[in-house]
PDB file of N, CA and C in Angstrom:
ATOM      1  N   UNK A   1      -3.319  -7.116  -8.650  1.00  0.00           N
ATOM      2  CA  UNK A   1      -4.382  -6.171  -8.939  1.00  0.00           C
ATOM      3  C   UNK A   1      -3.928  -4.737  -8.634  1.00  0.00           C
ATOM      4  N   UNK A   2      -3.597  -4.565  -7.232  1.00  0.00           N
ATOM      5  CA  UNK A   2      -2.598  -2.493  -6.934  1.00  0.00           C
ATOM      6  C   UNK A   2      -2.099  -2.977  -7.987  1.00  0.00           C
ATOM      7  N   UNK A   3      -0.957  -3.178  -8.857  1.00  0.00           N
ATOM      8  CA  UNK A   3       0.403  -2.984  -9.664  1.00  0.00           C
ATOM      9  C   UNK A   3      -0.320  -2.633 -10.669  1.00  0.00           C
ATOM     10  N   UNK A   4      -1.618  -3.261 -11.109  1.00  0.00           N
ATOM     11  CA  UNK A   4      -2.011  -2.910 -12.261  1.00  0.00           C
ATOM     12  C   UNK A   4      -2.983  -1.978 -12.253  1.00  0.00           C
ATOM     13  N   UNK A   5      -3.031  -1.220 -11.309  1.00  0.00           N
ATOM     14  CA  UNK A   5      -4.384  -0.117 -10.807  1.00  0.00           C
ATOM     15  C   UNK A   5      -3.227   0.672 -10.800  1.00  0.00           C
ATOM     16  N   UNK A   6      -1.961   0.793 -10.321  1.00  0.00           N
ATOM     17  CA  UNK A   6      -0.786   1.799 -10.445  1.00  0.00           C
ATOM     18  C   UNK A   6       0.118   2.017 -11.211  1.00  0.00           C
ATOM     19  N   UNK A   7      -0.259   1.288 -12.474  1.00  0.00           N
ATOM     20  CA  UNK A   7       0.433   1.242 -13.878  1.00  0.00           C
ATOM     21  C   UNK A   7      -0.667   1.879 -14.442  1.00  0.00           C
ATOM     22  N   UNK A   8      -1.679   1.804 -14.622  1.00  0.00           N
ATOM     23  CA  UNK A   8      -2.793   2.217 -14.901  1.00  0.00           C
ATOM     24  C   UNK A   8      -2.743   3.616 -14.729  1.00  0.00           C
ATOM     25  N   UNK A   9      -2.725   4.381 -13.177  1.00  0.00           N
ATOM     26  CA  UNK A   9      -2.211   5.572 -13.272  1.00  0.00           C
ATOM     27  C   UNK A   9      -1.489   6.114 -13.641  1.00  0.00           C
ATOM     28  N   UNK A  10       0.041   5.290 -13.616  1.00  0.00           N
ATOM     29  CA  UNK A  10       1.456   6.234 -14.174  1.00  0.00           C
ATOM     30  C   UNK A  10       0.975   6.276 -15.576  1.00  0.00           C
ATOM     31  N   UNK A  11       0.113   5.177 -16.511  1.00  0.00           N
ATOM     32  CA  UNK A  11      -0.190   5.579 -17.560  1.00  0.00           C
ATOM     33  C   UNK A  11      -1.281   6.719 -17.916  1.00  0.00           C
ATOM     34  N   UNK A  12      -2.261   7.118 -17.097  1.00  0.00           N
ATOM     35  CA  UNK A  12      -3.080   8.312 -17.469  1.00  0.00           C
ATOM     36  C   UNK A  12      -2.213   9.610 -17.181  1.00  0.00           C
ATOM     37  N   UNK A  13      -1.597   9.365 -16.199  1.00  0.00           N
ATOM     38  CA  UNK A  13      -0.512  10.419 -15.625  1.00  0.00           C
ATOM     39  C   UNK A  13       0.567  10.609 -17.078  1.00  0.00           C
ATOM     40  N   UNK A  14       0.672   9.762 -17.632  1.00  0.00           N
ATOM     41  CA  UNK A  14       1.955  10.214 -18.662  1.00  0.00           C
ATOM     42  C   UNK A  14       1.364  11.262 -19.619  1.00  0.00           C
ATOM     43  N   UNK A  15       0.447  10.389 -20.051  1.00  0.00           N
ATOM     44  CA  UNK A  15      -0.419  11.071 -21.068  1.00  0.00           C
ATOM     45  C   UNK A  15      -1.653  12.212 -20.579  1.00  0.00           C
ATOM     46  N   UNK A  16      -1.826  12.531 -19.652  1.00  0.00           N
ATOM     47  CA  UNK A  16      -2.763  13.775 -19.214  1.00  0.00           C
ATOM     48  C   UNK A  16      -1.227  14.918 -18.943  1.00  0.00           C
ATOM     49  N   UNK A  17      -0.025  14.517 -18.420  1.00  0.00           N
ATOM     50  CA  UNK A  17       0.846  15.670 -17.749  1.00  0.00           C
ATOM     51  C   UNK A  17       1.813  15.932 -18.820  1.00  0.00           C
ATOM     52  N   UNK A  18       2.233  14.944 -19.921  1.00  0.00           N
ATOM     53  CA  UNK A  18       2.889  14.606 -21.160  1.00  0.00           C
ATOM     54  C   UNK A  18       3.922  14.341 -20.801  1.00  0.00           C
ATOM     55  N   UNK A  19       4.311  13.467 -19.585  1.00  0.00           N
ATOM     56  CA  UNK A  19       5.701  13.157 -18.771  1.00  0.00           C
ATOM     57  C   UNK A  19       6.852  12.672 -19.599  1.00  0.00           C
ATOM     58  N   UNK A  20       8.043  13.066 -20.074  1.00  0.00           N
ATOM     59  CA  UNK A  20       9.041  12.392 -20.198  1.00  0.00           C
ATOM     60  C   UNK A  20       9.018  11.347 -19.638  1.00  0.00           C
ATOM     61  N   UNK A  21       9.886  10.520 -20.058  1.00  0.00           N
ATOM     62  CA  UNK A  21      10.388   9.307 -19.851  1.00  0.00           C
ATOM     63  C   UNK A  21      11.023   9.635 -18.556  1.00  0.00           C
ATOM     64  N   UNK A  22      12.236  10.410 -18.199  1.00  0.00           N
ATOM     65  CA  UNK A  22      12.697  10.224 -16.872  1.00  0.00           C
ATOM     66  C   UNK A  22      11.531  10.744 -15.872  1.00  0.00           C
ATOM     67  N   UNK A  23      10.932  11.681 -16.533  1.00  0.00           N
ATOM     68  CA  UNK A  23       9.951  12.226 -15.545  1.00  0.00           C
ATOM     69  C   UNK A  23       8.807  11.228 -14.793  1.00  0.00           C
ATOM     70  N   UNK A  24       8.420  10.640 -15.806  1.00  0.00           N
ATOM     71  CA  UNK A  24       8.059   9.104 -15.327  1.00  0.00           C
ATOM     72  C   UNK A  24       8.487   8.362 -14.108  1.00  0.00           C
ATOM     73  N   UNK A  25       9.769   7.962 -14.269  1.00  0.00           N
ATOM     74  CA  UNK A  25      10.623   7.328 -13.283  1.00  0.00           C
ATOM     75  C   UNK A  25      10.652   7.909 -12.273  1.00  0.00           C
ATOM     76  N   UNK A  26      11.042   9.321 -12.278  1.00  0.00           N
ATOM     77  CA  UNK A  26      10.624  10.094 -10.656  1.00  0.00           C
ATOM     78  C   UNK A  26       9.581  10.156 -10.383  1.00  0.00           C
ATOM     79  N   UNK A  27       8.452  10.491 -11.380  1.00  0.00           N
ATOM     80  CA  UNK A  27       7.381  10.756 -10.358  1.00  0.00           C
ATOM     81  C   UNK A  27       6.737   9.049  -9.477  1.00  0.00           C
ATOM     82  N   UNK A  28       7.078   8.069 -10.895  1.00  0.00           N
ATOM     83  CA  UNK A  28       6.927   7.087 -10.028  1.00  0.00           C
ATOM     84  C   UNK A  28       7.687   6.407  -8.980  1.00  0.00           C
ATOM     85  N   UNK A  29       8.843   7.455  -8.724  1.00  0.00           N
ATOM     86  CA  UNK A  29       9.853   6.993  -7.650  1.00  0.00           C
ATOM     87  C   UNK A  29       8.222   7.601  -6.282  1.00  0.00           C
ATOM     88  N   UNK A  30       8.817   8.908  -6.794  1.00  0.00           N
ATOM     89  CA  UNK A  30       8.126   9.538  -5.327  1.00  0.00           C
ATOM     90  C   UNK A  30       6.383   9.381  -5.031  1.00  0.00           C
ATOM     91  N   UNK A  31       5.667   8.286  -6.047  1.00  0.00           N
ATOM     92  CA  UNK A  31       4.587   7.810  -5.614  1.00  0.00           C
ATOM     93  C   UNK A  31       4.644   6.268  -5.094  1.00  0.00           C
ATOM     94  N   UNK A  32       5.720   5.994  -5.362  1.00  0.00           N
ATOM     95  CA  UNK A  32       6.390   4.408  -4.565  1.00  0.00           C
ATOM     96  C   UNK A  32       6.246   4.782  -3.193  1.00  0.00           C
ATOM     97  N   UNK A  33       7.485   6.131  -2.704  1.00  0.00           N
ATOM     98  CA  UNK A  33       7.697   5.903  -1.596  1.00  0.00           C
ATOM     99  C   UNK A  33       6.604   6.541  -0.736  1.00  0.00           C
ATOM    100  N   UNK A  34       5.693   7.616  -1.333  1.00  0.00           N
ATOM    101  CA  UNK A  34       4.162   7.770  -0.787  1.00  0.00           C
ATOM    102  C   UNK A  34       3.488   6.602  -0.353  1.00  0.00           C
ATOM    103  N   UNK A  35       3.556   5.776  -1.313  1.00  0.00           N
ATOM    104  CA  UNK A  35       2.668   4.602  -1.071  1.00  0.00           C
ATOM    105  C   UNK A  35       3.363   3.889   0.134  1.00  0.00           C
ATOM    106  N   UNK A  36       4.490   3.657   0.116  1.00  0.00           N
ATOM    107  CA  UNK A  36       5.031   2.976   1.230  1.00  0.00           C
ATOM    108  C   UNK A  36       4.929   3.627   2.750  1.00  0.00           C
ATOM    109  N   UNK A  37       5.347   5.318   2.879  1.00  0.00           N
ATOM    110  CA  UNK A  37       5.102   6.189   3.887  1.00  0.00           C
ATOM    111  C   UNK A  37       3.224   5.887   4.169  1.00  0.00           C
ATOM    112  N   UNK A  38       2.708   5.272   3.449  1.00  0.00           N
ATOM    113  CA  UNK A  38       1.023   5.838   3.906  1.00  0.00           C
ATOM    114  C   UNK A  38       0.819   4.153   4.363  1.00  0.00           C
ATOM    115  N   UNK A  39       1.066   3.088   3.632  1.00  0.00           N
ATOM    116  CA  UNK A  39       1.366   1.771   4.330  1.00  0.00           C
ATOM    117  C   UNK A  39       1.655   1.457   5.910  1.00  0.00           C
ATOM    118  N   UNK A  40       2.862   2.394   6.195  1.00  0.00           N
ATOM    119  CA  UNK A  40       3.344   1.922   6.857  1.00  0.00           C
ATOM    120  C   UNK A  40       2.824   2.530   8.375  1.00  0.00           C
ATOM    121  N   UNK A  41       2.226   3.906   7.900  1.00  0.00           N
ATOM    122  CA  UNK A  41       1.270   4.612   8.718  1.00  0.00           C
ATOM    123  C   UNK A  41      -0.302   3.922   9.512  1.00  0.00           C
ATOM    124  N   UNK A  42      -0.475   3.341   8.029  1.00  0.00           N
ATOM    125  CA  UNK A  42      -1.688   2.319   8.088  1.00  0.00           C
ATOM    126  C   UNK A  42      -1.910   1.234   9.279  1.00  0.00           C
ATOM    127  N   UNK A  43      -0.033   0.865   8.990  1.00  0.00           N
ATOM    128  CA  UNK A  43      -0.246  -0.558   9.620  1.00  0.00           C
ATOM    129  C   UNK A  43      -0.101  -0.423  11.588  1.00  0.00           C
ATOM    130  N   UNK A  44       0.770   1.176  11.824  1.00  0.00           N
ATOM    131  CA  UNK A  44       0.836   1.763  12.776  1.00  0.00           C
ATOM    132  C   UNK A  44      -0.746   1.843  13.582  1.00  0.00           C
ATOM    133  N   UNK A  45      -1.131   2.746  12.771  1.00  0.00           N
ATOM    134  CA  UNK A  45      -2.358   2.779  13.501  1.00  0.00           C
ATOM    135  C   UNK A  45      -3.627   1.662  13.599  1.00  0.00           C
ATOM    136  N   UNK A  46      -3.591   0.861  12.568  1.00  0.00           N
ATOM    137  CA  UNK A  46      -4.035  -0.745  13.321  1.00  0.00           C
ATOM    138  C   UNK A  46      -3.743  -1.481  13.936  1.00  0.00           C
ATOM    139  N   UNK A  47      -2.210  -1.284  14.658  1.00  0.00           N
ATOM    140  CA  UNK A  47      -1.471  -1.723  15.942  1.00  0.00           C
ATOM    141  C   UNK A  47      -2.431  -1.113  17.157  1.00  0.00           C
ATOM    142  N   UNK A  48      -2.383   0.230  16.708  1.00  0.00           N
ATOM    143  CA  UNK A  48      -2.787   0.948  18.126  1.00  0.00           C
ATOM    144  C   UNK A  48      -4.370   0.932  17.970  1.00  0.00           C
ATOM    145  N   UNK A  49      -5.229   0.956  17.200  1.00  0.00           N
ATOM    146  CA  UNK A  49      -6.733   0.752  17.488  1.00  0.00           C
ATOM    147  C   UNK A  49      -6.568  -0.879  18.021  1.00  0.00           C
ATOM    148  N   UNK A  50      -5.905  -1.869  17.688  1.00  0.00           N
ATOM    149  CA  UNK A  50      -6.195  -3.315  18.258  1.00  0.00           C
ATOM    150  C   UNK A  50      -5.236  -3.066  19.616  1.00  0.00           C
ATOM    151  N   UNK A  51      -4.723  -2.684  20.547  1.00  0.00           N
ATOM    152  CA  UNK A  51      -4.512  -2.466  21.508  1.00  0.00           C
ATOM    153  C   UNK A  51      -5.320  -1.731  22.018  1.00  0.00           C
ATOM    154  N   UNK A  52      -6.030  -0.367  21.562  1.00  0.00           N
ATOM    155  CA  UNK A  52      -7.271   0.234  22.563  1.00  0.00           C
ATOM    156  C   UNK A  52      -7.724  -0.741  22.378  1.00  0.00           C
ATOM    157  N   UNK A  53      -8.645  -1.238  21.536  1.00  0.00           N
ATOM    158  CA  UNK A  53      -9.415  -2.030  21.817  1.00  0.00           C
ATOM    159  C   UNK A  53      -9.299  -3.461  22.656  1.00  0.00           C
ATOM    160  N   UNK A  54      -7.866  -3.848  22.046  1.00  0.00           N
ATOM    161  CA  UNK A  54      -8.088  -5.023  23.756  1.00  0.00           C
ATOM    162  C   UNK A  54      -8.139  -4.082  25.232  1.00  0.00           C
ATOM    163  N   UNK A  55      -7.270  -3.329  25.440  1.00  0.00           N
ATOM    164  CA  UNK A  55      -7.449  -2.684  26.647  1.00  0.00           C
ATOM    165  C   UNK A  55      -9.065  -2.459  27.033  1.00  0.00           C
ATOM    166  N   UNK A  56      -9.263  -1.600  26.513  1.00  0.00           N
ATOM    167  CA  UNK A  56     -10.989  -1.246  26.068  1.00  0.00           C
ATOM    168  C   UNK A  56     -11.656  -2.685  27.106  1.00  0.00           C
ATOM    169  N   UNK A  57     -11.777  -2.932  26.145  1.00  0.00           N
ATOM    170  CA  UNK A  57     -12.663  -4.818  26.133  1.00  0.00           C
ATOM    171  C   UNK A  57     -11.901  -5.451  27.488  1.00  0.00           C
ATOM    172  N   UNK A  58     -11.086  -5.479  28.295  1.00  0.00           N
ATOM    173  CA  UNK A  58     -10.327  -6.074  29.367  1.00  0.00           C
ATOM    174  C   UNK A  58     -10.905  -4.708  30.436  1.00  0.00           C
ATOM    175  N   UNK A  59     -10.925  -3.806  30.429  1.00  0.00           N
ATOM    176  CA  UNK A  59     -11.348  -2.788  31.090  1.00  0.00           C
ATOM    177  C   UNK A  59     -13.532  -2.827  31.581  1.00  0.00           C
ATOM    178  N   UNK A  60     -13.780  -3.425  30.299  1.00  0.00           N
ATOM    179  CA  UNK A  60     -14.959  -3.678  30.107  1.00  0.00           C
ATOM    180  C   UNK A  60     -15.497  -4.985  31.249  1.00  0.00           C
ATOM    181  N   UNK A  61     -14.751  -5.608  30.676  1.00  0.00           N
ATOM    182  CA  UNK A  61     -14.644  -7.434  31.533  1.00  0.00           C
ATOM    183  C   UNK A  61     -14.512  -7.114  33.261  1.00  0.00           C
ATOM    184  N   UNK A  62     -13.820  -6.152  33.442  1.00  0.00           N
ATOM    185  CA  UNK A  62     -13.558  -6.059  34.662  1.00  0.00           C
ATOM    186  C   UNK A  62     -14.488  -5.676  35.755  1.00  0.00           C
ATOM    187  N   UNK A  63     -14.668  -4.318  34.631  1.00  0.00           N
ATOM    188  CA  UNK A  63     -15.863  -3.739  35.349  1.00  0.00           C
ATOM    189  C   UNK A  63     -17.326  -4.170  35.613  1.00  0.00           C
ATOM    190  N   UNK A  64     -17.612  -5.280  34.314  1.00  0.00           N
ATOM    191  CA  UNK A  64     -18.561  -6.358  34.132  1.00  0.00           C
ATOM    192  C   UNK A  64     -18.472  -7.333  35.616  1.00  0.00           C
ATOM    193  N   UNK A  65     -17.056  -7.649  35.682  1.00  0.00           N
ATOM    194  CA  UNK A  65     -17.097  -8.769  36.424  1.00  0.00           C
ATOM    195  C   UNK A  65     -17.375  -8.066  38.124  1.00  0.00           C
ATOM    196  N   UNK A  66     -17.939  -7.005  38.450  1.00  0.00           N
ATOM    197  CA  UNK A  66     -18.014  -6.251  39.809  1.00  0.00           C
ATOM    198  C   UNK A  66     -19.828  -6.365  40.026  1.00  0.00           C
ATOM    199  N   UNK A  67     -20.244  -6.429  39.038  1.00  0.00           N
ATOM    200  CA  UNK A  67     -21.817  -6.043  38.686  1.00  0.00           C
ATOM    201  C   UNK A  67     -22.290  -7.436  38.730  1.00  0.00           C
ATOM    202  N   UNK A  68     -21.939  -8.244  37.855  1.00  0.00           N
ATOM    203  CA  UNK A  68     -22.692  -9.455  37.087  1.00  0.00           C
ATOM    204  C   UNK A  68     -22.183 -11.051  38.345  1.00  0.00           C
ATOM    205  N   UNK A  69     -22.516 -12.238  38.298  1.00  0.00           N
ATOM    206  CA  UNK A  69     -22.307 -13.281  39.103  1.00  0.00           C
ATOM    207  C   UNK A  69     -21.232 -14.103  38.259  1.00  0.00           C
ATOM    208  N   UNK A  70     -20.474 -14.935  38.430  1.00  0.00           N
ATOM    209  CA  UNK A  70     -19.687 -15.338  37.489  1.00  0.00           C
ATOM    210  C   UNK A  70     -20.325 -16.332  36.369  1.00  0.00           C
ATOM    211  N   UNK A  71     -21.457 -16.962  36.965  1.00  0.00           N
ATOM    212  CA  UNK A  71     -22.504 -17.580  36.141  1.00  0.00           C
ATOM    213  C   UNK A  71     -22.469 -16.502  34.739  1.00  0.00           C
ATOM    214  N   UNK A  72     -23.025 -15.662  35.291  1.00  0.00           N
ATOM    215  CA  UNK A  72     -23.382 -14.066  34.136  1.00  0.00           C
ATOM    216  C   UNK A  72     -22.352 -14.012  33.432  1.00  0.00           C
ATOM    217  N   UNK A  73     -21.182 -13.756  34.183  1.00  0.00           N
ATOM    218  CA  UNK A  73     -19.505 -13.271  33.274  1.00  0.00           C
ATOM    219  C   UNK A  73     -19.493 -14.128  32.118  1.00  0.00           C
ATOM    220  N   UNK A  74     -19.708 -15.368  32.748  1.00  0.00           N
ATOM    221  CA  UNK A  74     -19.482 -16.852  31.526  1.00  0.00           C
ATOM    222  C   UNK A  74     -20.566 -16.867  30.185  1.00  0.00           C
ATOM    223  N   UNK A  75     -22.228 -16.684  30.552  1.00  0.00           N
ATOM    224  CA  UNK A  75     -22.866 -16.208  29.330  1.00  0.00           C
ATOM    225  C   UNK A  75     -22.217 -15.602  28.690  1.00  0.00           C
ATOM    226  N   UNK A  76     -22.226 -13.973  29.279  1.00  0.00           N
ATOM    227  CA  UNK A  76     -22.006 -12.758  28.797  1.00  0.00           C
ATOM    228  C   UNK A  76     -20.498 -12.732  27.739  1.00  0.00           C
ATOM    229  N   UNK A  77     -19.618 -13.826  28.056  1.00  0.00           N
ATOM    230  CA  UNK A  77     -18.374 -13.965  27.323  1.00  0.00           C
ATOM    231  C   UNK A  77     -18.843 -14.599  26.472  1.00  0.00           C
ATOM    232  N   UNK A  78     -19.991 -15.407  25.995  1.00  0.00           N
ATOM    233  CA  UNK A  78     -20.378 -16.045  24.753  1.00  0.00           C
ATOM    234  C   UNK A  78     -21.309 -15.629  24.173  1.00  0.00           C
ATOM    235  N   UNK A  79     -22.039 -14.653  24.872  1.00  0.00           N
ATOM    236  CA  UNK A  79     -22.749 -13.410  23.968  1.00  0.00           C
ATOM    237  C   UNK A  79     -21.839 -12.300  23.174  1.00  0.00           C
ATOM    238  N   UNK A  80     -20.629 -11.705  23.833  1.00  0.00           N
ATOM    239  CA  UNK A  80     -20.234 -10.898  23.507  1.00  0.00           C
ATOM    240  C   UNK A  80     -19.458 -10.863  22.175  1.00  0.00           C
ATOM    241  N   UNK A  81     -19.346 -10.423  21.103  1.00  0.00           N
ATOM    242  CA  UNK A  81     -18.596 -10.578  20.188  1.00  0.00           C
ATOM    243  C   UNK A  81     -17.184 -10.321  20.268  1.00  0.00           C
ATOM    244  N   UNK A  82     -16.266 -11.343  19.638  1.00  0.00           N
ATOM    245  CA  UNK A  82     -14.673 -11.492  19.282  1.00  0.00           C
ATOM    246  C   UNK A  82     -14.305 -10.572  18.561  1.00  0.00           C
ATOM    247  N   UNK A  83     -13.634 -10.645  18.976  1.00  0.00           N
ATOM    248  CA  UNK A  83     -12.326  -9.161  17.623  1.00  0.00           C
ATOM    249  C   UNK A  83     -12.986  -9.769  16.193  1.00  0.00           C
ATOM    250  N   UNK A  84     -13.106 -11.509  15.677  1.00  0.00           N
ATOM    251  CA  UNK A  84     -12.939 -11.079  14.531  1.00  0.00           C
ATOM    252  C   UNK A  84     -14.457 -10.993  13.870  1.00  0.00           C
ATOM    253  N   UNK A  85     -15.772 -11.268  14.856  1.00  0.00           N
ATOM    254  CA  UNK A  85     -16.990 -10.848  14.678  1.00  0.00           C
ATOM    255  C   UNK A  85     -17.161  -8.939  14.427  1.00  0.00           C
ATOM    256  N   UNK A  86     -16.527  -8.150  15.356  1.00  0.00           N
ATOM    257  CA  UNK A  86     -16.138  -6.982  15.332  1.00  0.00           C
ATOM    258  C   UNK A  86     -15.688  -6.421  13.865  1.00  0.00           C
ATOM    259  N   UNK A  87     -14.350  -6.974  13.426  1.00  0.00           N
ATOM    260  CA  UNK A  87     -13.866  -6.847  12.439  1.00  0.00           C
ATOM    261  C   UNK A  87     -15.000  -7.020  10.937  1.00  0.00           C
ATOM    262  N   UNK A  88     -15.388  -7.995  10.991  1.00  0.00           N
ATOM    263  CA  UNK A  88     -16.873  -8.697   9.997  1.00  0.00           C
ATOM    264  C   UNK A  88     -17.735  -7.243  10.009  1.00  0.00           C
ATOM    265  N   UNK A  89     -18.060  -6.792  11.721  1.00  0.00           N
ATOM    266  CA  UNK A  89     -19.117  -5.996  11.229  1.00  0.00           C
ATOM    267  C   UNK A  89     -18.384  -4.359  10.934  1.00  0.00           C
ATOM    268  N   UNK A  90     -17.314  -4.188  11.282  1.00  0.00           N
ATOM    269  CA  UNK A  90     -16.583  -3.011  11.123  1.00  0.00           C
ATOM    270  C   UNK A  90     -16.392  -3.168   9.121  1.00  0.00           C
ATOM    271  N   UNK A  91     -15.973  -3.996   9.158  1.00  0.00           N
ATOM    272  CA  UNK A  91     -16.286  -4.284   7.062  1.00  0.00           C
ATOM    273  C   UNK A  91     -17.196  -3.796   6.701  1.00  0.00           C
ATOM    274  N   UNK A  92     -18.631  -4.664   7.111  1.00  0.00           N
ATOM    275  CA  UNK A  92     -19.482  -4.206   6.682  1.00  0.00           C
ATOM    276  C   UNK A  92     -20.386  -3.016   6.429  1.00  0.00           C
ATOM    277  N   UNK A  93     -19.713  -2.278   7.056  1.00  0.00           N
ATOM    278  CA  UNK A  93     -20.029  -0.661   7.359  1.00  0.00           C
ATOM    279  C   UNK A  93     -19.047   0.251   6.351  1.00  0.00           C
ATOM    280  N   UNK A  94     -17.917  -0.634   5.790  1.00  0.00           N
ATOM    281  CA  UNK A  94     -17.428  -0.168   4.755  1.00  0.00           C
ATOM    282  C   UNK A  94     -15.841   0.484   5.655  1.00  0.00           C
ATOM    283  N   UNK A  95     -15.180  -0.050   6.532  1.00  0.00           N
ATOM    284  CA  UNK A  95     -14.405  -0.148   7.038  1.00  0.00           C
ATOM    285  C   UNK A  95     -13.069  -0.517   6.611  1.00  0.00           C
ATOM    286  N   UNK A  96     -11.853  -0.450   6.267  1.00  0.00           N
ATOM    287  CA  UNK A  96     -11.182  -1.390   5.354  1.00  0.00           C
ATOM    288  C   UNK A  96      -9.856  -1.727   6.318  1.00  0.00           C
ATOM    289  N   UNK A  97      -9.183  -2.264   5.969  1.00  0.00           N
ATOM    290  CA  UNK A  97      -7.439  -2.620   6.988  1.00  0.00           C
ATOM    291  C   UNK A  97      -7.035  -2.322   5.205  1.00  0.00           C
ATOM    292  N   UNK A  98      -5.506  -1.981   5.758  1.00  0.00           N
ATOM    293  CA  UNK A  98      -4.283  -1.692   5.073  1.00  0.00           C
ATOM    294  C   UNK A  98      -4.173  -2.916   4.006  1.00  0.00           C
ATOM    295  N   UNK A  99      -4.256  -2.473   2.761  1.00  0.00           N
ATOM    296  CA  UNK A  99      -3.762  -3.573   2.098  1.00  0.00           C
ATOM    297  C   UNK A  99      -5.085  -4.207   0.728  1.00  0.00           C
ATOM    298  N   UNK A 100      -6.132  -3.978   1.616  1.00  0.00           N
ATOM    299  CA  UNK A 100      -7.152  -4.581   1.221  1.00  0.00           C
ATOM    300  C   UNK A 100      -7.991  -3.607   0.423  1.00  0.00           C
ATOM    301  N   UNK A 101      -8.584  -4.845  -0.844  1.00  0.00           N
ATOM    302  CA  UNK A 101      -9.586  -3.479  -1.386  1.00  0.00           C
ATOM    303  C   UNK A 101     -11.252  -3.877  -1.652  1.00  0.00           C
ATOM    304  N   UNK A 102     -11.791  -3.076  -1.345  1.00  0.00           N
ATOM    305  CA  UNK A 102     -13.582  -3.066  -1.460  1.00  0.00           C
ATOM    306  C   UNK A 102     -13.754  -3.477  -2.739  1.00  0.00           C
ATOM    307  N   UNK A 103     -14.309  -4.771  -3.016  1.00  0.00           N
ATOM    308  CA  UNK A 103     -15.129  -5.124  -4.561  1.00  0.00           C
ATOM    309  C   UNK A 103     -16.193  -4.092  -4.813  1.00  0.00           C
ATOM    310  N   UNK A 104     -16.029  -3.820  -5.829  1.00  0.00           N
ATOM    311  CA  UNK A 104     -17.393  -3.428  -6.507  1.00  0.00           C
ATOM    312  C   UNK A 104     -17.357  -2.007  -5.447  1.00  0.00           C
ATOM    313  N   UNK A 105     -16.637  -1.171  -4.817  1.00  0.00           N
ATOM    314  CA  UNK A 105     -16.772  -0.173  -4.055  1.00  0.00           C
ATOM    315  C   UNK A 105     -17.999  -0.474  -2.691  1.00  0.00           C
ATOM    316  N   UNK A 106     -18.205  -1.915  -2.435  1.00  0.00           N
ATOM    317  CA  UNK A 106     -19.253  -1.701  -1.559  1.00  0.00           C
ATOM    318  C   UNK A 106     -18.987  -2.148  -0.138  1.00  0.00           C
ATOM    319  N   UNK A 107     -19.747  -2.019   0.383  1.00  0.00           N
ATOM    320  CA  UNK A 107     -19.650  -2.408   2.138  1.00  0.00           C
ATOM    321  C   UNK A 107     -20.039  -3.492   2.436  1.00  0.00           C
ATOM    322  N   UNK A 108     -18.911  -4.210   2.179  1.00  0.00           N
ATOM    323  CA  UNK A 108     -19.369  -5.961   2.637  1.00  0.00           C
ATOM    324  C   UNK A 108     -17.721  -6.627   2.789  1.00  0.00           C
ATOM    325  N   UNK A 109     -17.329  -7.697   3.583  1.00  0.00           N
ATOM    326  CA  UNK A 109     -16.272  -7.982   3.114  1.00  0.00           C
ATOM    327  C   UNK A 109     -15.970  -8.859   2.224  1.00  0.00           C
ATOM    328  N   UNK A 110     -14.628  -8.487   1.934  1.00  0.00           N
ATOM    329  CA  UNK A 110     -14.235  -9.627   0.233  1.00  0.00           C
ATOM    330  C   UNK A 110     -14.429 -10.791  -0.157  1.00  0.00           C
ATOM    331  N   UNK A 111     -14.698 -11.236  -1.270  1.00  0.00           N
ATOM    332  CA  UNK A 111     -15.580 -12.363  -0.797  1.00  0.00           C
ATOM    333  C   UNK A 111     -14.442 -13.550  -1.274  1.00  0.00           C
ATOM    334  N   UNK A 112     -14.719 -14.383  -0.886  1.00  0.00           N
ATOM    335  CA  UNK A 112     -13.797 -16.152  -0.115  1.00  0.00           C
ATOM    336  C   UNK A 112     -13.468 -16.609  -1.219  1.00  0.00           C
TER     337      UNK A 112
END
């Protein structure tokens, strides 16, 4: 589906800029390696939001566990939502990870 959403462009791009043929090839060189530089940025910084956030959430637990009885800790760990309940509702707000694309432009995640 990208390959053909980015053929799609190099084709409005030929014909809106009137690209040569080699001109083509470069510009789709240097929107390759855009795409790859912004990928790879992507995948960087969803390393580091899922590390705050475990830290975060372990920082949370701790401080939980000073206040609450361990009875409490044990609910409270099956009340609390998982990374991938988090993730579900971070979608749904129209949230996206690297890679992935919104159907229909809307705020829900992709469907199964």
């Amino acid at each position: 589906m990208m390959q053909r959403m980015e053929q799609r462009r190099m084709e409005q791009m030929t014909v809106l800029l009137d690209l040569t043929p080699a001109q083509q090839q470069k510009v789709q060189a240097v929107l390759a390696a855009e795409h790859a530089r912004m990928r790879k940025t992507m995948e960087q910084a969803m390393r580091q939001i899922r590390e705050t956030h475990r830290l975060v959430r372990k920082d949370t637990l701790e401080r939980l566990a000073t206040v609450l009885s361990p009875e409490q800790m044990k609910k409270f760990k099956v009340l609390m939502p998982g990374p991938r309940m988090m993730m579900g509702a971070m979608m749904m707000h129209g949230a996206t990870m690297p890679g992935m694309m919104m159907q229909g432009g809307g705020g829900g995640p992709p469907p199964q």
